[in-house]
C-alpha atoms as a PDB file:
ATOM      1  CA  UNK A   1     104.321 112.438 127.387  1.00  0.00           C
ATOM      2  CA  UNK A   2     107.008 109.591 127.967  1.00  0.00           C
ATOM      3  CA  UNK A   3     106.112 106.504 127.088  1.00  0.00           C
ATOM      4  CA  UNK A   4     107.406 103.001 128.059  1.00  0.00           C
ATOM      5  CA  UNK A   5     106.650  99.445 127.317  1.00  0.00           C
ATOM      6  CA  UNK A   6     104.431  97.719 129.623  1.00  0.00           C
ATOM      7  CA  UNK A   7     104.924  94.256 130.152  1.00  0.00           C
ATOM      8  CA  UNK A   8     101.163  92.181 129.064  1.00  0.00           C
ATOM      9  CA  UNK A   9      99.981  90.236 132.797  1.00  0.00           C
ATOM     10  CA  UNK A  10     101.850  86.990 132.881  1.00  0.00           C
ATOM     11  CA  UNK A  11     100.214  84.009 130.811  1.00  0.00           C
ATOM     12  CA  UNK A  12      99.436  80.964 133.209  1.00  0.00           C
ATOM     13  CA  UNK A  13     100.610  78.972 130.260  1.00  0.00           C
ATOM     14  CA  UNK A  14     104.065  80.254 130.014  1.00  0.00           C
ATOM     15  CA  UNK A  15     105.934  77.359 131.852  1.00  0.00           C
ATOM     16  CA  UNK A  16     103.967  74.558 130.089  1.00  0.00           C
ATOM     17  CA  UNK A  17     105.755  72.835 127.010  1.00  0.00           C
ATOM     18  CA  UNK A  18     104.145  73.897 123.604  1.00  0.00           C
ATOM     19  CA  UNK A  19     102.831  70.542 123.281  1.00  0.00           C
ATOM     20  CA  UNK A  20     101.061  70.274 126.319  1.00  0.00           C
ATOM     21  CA  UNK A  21      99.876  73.878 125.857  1.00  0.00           C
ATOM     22  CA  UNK A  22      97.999  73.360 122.837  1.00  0.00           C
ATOM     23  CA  UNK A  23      96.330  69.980 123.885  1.00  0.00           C
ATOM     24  CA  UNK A  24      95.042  72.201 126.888  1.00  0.00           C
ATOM     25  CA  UNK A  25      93.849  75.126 124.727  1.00  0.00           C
ATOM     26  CA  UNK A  26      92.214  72.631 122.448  1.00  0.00           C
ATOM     27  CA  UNK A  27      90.312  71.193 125.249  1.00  0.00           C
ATOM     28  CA  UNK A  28      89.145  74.235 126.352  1.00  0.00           C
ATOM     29  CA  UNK A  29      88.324  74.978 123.076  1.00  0.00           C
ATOM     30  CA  UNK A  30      86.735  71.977 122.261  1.00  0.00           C
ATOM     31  CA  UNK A  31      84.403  72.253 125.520  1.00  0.00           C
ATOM     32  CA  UNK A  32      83.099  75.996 124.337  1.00  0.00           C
ATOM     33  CA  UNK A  33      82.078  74.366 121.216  1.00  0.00           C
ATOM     34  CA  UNK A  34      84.919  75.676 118.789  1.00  0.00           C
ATOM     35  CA  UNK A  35      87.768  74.562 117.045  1.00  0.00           C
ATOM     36  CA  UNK A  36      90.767  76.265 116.605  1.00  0.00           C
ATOM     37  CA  UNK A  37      91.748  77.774 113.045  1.00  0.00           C
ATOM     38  CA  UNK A  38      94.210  75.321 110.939  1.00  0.00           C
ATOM     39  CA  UNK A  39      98.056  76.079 110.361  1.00  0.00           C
ATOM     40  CA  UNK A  40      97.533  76.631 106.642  1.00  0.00           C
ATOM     41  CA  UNK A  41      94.393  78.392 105.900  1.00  0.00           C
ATOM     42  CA  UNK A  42      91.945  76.332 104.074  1.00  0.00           C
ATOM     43  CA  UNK A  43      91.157  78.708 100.740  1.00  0.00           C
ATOM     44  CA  UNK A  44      95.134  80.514  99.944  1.00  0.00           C
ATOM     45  CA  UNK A  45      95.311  80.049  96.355  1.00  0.00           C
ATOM     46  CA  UNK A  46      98.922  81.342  95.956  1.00  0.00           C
ATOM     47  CA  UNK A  47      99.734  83.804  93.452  1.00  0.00           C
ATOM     48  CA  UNK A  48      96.785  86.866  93.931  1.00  0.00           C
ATOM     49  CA  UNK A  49      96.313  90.037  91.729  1.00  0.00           C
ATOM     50  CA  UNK A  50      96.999  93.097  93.251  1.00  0.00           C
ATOM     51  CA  UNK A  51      94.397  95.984  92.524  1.00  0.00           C
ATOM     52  CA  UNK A  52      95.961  99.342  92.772  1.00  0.00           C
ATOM     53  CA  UNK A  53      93.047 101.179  91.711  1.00  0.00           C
ATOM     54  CA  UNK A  54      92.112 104.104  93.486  1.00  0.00           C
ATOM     55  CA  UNK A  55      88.691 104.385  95.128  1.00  0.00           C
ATOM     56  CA  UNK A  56      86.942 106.215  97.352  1.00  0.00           C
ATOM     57  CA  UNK A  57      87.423 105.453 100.915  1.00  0.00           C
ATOM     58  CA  UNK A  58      83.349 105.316 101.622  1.00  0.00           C
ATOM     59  CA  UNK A  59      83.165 102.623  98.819  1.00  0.00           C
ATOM     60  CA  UNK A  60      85.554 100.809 100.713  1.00  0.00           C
ATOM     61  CA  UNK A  61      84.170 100.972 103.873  1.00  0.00           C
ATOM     62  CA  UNK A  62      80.949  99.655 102.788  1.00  0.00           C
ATOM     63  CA  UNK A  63      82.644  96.808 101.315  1.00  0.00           C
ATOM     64  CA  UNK A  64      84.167  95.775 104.998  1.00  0.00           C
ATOM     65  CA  UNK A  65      81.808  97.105 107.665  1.00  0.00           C
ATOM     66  CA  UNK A  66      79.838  94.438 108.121  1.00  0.00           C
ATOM     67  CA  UNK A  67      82.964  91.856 108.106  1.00  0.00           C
ATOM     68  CA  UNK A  68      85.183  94.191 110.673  1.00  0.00           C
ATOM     69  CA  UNK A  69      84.780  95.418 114.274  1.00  0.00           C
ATOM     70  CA  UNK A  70      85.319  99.111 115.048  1.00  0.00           C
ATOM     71  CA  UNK A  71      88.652 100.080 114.577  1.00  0.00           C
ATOM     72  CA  UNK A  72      89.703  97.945 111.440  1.00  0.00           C
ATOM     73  CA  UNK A  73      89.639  94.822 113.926  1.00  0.00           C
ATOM     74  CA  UNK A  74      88.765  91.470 112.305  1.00  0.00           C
ATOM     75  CA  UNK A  75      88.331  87.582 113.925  1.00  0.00           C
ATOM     76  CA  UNK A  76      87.229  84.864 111.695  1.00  0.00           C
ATOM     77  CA  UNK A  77      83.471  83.420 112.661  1.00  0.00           C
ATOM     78  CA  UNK A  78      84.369  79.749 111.603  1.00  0.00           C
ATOM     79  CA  UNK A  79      87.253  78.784 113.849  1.00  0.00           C
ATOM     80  CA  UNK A  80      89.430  79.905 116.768  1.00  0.00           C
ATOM     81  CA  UNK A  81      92.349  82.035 115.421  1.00  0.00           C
ATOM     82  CA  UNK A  82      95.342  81.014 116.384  1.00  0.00           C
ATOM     83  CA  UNK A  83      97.601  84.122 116.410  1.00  0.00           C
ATOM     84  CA  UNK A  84      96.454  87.402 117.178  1.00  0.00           C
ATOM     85  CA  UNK A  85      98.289  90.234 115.486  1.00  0.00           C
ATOM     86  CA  UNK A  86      98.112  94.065 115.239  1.00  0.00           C
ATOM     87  CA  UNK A  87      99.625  95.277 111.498  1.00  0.00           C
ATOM     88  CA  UNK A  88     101.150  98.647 112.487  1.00  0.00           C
ATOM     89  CA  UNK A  89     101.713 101.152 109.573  1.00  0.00           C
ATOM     90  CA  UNK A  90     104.300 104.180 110.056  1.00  0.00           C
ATOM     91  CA  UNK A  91     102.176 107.165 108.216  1.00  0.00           C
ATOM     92  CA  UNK A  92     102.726 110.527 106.606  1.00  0.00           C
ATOM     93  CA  UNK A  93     101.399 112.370 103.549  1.00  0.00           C
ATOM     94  CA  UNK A  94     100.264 108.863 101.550  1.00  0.00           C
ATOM     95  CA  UNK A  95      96.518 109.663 101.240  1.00  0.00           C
ATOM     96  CA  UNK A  96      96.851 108.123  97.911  1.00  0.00           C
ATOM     97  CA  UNK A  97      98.490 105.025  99.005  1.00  0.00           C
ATOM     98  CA  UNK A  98      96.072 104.721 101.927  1.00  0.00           C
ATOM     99  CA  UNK A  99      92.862 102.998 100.388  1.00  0.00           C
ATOM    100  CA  UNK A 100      94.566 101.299  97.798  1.00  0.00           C
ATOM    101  CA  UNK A 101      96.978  99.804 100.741  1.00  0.00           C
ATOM    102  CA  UNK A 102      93.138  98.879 102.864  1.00  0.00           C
ATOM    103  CA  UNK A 103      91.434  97.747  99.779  1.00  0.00           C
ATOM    104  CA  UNK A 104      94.287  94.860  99.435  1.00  0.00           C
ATOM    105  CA  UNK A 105      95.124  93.927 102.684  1.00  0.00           C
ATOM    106  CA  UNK A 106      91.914  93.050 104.546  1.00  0.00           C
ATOM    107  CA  UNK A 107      90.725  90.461 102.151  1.00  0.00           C
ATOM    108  CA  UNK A 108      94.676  89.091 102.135  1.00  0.00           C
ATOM    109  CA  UNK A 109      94.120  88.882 105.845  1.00  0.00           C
ATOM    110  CA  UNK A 110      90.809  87.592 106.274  1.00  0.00           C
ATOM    111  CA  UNK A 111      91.972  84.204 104.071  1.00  0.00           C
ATOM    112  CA  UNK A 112      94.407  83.456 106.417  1.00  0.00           C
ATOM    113  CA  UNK A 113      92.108  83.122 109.514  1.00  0.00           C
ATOM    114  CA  UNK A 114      93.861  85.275 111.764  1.00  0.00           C
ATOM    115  CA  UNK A 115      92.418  87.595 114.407  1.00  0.00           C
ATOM    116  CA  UNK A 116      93.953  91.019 113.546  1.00  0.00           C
ATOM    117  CA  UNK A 117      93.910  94.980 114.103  1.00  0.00           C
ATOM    118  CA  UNK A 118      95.312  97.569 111.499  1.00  0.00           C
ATOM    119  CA  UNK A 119      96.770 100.508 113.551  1.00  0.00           C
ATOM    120  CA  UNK A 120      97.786 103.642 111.604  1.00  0.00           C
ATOM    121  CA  UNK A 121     100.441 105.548 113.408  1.00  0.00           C
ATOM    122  CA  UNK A 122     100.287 109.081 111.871  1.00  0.00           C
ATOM    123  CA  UNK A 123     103.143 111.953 111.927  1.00  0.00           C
ATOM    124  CA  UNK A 124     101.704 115.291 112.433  1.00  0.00           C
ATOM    125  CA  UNK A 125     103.000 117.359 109.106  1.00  0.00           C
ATOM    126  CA  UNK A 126     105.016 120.151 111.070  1.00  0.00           C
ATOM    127  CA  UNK A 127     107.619 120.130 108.625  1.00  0.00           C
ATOM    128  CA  UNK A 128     110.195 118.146 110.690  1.00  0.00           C
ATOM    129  CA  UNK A 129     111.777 115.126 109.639  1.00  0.00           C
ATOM    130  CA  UNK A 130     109.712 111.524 108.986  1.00  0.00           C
ATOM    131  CA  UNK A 131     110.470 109.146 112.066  1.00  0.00           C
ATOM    132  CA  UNK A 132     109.488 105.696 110.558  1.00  0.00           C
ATOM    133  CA  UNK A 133     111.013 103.885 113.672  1.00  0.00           C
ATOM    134  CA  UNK A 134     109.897 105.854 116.422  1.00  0.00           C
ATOM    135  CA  UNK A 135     106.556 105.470 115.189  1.00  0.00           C
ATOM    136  CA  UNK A 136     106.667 101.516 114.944  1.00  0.00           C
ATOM    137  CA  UNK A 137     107.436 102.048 118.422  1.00  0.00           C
ATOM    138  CA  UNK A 138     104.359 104.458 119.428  1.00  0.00           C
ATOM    139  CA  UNK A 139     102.388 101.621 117.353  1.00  0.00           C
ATOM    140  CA  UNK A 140     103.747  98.840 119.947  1.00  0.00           C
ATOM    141  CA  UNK A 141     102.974 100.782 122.729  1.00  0.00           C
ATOM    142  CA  UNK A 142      99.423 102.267 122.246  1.00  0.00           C
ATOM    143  CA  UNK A 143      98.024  98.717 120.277  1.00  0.00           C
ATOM    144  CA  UNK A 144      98.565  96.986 123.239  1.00  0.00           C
ATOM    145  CA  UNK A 145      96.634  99.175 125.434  1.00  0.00           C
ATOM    146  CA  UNK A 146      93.691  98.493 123.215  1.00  0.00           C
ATOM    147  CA  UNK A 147      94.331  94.172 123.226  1.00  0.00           C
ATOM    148  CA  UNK A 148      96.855  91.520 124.041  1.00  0.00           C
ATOM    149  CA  UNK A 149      98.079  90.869 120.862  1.00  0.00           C
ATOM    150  CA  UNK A 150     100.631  87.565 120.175  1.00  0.00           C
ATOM    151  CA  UNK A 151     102.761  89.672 117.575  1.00  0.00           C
ATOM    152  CA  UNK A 152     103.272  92.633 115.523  1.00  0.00           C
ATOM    153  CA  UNK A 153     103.938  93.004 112.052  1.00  0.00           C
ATOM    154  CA  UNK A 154     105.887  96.654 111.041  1.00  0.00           C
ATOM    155  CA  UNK A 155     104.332  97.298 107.922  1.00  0.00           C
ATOM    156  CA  UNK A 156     105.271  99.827 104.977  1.00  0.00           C
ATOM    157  CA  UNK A 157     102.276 101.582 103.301  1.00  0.00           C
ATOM    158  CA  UNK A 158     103.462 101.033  99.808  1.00  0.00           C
ATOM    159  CA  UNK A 159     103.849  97.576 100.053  1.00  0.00           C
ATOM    160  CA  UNK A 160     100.898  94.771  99.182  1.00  0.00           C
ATOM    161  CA  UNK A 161     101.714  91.511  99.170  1.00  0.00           C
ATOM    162  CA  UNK A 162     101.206  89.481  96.069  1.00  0.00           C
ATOM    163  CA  UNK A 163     101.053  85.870  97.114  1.00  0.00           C
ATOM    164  CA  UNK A 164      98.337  84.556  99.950  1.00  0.00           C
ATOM    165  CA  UNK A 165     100.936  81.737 101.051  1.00  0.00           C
ATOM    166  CA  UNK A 166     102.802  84.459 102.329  1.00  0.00           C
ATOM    167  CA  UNK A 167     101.352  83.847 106.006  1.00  0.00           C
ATOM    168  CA  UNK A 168     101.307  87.499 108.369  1.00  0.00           C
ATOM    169  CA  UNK A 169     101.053  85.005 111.734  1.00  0.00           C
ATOM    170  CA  UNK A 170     103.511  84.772 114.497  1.00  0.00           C
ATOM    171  CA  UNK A 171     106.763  83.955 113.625  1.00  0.00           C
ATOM    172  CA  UNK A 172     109.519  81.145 116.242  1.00  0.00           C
ATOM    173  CA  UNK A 173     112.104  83.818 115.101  1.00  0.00           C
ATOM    174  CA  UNK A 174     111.400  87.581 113.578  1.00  0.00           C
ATOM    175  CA  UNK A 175     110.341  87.061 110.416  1.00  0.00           C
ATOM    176  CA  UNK A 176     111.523  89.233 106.940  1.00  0.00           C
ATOM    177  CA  UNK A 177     108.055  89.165 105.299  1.00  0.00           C
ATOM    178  CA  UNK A 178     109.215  91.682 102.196  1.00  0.00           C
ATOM    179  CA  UNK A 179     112.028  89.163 100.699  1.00  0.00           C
ATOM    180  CA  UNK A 180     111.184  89.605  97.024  1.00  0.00           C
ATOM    181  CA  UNK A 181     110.062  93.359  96.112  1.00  0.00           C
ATOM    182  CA  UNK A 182     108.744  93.660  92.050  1.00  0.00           C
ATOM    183  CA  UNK A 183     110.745  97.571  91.983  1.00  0.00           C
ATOM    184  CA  UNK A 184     114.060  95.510  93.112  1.00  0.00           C
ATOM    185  CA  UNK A 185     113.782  92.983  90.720  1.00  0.00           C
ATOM    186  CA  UNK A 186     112.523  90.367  93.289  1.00  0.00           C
ATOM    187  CA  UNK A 187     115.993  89.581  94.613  1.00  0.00           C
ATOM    188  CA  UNK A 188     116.909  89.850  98.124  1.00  0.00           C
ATOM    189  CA  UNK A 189     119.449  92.798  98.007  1.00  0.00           C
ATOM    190  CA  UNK A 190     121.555  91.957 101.027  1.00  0.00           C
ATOM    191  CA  UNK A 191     121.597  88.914 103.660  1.00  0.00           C
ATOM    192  CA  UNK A 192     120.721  91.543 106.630  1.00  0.00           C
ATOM    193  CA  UNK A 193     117.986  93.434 105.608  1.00  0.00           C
ATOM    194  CA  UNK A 194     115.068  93.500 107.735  1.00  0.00           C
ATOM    195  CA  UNK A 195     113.023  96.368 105.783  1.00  0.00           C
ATOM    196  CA  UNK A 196     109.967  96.702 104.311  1.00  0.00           C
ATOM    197  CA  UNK A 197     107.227  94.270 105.990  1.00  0.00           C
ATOM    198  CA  UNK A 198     108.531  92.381 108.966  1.00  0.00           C
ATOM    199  CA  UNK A 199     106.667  90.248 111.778  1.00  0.00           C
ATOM    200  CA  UNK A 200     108.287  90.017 115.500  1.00  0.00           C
ATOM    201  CA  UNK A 201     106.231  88.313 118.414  1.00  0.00           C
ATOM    202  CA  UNK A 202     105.850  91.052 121.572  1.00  0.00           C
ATOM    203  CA  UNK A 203     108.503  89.482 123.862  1.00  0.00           C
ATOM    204  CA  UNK A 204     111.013  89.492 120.410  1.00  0.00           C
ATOM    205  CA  UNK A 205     110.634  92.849 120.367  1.00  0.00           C
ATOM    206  CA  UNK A 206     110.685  93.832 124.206  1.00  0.00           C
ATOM    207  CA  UNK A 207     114.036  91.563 124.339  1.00  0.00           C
ATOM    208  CA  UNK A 208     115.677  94.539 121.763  1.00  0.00           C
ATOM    209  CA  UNK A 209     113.706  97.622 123.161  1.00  0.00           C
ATOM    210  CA  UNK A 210     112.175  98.046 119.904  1.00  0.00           C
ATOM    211  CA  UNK A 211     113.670 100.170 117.109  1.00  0.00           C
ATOM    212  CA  UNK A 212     115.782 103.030 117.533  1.00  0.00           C
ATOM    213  CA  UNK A 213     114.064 106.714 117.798  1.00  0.00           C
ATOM    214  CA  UNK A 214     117.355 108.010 117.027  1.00  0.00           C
ATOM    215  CA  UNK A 215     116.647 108.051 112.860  1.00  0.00           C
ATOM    216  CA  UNK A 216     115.208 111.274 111.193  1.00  0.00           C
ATOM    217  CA  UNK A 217     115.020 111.340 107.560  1.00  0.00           C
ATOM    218  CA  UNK A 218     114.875 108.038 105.087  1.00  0.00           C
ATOM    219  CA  UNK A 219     117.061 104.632 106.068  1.00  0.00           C
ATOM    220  CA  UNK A 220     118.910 103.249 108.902  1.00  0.00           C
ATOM    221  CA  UNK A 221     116.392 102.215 111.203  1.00  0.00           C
ATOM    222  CA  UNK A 222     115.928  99.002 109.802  1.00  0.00           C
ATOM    223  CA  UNK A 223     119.454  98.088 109.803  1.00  0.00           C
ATOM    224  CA  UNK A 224     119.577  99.192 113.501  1.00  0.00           C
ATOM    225  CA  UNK A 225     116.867  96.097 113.997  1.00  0.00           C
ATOM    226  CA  UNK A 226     118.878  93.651 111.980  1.00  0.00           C
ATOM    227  CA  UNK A 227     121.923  94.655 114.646  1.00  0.00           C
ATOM    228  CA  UNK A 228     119.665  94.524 117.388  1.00  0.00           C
ATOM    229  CA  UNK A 229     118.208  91.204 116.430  1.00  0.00           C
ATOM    230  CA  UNK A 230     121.760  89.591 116.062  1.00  0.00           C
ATOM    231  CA  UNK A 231     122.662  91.120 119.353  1.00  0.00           C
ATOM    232  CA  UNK A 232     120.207  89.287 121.363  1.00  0.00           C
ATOM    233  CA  UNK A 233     120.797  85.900 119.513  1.00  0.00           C
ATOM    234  CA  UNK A 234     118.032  85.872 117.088  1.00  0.00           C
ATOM    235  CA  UNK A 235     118.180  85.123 113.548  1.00  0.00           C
ATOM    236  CA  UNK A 236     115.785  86.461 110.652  1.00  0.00           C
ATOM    237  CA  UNK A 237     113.593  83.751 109.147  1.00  0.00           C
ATOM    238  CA  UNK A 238     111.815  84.262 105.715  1.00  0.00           C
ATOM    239  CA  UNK A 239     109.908  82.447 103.709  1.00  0.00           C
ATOM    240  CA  UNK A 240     110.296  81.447 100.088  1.00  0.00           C
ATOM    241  CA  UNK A 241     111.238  83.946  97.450  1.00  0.00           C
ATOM    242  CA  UNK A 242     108.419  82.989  94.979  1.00  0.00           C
ATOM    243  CA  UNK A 243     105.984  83.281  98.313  1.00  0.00           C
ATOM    244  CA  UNK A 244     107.415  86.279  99.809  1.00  0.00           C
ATOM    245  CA  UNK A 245     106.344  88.952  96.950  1.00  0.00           C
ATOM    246  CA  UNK A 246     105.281  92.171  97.002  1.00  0.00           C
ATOM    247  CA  UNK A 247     104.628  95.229  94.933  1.00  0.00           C
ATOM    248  CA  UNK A 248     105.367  98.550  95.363  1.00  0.00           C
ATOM    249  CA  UNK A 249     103.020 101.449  94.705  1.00  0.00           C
ATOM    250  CA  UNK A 250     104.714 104.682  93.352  1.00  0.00           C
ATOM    251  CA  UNK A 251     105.764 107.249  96.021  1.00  0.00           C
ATOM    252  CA  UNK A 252     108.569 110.183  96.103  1.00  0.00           C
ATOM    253  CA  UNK A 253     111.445 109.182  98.239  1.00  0.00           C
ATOM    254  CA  UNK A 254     111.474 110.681 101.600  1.00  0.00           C
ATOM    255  CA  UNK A 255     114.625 113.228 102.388  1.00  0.00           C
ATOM    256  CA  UNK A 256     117.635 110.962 103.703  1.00  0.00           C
ATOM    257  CA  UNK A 257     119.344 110.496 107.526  1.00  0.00           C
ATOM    258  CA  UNK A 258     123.025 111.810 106.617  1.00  0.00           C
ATOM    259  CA  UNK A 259     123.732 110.771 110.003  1.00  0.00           C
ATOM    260  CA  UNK A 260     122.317 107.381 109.544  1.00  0.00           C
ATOM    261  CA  UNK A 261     125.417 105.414 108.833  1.00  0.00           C
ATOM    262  CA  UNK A 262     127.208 107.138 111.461  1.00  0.00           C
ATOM    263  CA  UNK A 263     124.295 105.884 113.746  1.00  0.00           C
ATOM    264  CA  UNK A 264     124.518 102.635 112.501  1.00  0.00           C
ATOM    265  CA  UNK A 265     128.166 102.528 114.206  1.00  0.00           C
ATOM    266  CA  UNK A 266     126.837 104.138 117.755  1.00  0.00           C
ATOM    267  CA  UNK A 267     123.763 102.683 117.979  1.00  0.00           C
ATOM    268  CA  UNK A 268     125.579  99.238 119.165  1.00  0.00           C
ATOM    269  CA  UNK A 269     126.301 101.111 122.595  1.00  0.00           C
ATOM    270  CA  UNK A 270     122.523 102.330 122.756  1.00  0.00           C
ATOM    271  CA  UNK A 271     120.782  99.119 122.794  1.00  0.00           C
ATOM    272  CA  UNK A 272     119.808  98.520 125.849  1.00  0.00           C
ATOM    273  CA  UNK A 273     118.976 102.353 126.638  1.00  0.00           C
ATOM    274  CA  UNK A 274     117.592 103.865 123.733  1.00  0.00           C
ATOM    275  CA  UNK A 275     114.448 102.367 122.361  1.00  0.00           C
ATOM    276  CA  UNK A 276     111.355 101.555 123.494  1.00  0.00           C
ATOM    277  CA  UNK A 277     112.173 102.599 127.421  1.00  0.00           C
ATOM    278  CA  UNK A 278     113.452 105.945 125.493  1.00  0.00           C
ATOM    279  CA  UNK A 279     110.564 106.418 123.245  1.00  0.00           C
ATOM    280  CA  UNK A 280     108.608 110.227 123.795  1.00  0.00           C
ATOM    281  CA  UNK A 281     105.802 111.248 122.272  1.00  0.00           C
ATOM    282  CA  UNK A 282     102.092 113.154 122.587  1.00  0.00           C
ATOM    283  CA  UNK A 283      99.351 111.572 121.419  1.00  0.00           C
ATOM    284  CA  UNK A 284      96.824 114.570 119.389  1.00  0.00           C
ATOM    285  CA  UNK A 285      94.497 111.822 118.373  1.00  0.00           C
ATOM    286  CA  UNK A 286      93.152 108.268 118.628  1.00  0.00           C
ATOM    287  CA  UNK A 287      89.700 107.354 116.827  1.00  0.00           C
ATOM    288  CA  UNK A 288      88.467 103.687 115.732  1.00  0.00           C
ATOM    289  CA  UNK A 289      87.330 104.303 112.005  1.00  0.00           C
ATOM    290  CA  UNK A 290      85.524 101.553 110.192  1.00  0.00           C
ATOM    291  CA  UNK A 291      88.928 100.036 108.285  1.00  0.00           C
ATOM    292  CA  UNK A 292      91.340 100.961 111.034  1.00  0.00           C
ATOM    293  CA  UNK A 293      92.408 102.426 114.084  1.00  0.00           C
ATOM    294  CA  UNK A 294      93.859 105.887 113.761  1.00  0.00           C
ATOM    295  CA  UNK A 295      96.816 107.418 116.129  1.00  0.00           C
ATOM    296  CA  UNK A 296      97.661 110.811 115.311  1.00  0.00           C
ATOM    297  CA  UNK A 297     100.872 111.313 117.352  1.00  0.00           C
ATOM    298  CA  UNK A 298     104.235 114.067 118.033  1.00  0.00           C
ATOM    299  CA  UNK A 299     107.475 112.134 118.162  1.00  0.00           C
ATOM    300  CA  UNK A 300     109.541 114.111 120.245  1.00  0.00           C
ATOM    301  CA  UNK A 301     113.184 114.915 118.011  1.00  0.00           C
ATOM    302  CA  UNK A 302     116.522 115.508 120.188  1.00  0.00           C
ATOM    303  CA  UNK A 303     118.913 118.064 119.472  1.00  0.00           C
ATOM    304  CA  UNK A 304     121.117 115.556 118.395  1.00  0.00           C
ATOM    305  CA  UNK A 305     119.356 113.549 115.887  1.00  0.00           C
END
């Protein structure tokens, strides 16, 4: 199955100014009886503790199914969100990471009033090679089949943020969400990097044809993006380093691209051709479960990957 990026049905607001665009969605708004969700959620209290104990999945679904809509889909009852964002997580072999990863993130997500879906984009375990970035890319593709979302945030498993400031809406530029990581000290370790957690609207990441299938094994593919991003004329935003915190549950280190640097240096000729319009794969499953939407998928691997 090849896949390519659809473009969403064009918005009739897309020529208005921003300005005059949200005084006609408030109207609108205000007529159906609602009002739209504030810029800074009302409850964040900042700093949060992280719970990384395990429990059983059932206990956690019981603790969320009446809050969520099939398919790990949430939107807040008291006011109009105003972003609406799928959180797509690259997957393989972390079943231990998985409900400590749900238990955390849906109550992060709920406080900050945002309409959301959690899509898990599964590797079938057939021995090959781990494809993060292709399957950030299957993520892209199959959420929006399911809803128009405003944005996507790329989302490691083993990450959970530690501070509710730390806002997962869209961002006016992509957005580094991962700045300060608790196993690297909380320092930024280079200017570029764009790994980890990271938020891009859905024309940010059409306008780079998405990440790079081209990166087997562990590391590259976000440093790919970063190029990509500066190609195109965007610059990464993030937010505060004592906002932008995160922990990082325990995991064995996937095997490494040797190729990758190479592909760093060749990827700058593939931009425009190898990406999303490049990306193959065959879907072997798609279910709603109770905390999130499950795509079991094969990402096709080249000869000369």
């Amino acid at each position: 199955m090849s896949a390519m990026t659809s473009r969403a049905s064009t918005d009739n607001l897309d020529s208005v100014d921003n300005s005059t665009k949200s005084q006609f969605v408030q109207k609108i708004m205000s007529t159906l009886g609602l009002n739209q969700c504030p810029p800074i959620p009302p409850d964040l209290v900042g700093s949060i503790e992280v719970n990384t104990t395990l429990e059983n999945m059932k206990i956690i679904e019981s603790r969320f199914i009446r809050k969520l809509l099939p398919g790990g889909w949430y939107k807040p009852k008291e006011c109009k969100a105003k972003d609406r964002v799928a959180i797509i997580i690259p997957y393989r072999d972390r079943p231990q990471h998985l409900p400590i990863f749900l238990a955390n993130i849906h109550p992060f997500l709920m406080k900050q009033q945002i309409e959301y879906g959690i899509f898990l984009i599964e590797q079938v375990s057939d021995g090959g090679l781990f494809n993060r970035a292709a399957l950030m890319n299957v993520g892209f593709v199959e959420a929006q089949k399911l809803a128009d979302w405003d944005c996507f945030i790329f989302h490691d498993i083993d990450l959970l943020p530690m501070d509710d400031r730390n806002l997962y809406n869209c961002p006016d530029q992509p957005r580094h969400m991962s700045v300060a990581v608790d196993t690297m000290g909380f320092k930024l370790p280079y200017s570029s990097i764009f790994g980890g957690v990271s938020a891009m609207t859905k024309k940010q990441f059409q306008k780079v044809n998405g990440f790079s299938n081209g990166f087997w094994g562990w590391g590259g593919e976000d440093d790919d993006m970063s190029n990509r991003l500066k190609h195109v004329g965007f610059h990464i935003a993030r937010y505060p380093i004592n906002i932008a915190r995160y922990t990082m549950l325990n995991h064995r280190k996937e095997k490494a691209n040797p190729k990758r640097y190479e592909k760093l240096v060749t990827g700058a000729k593939k931009y425009d051709v190898e990406g999303l319009n490049s990306l193959e794969y065959k879907i072997h499953y798609l279910e709603k479960k109770i905390l999130y939407t499950w795509v079991l998928v094969e990402i096709k691997q080249d000869s000369g990957s």
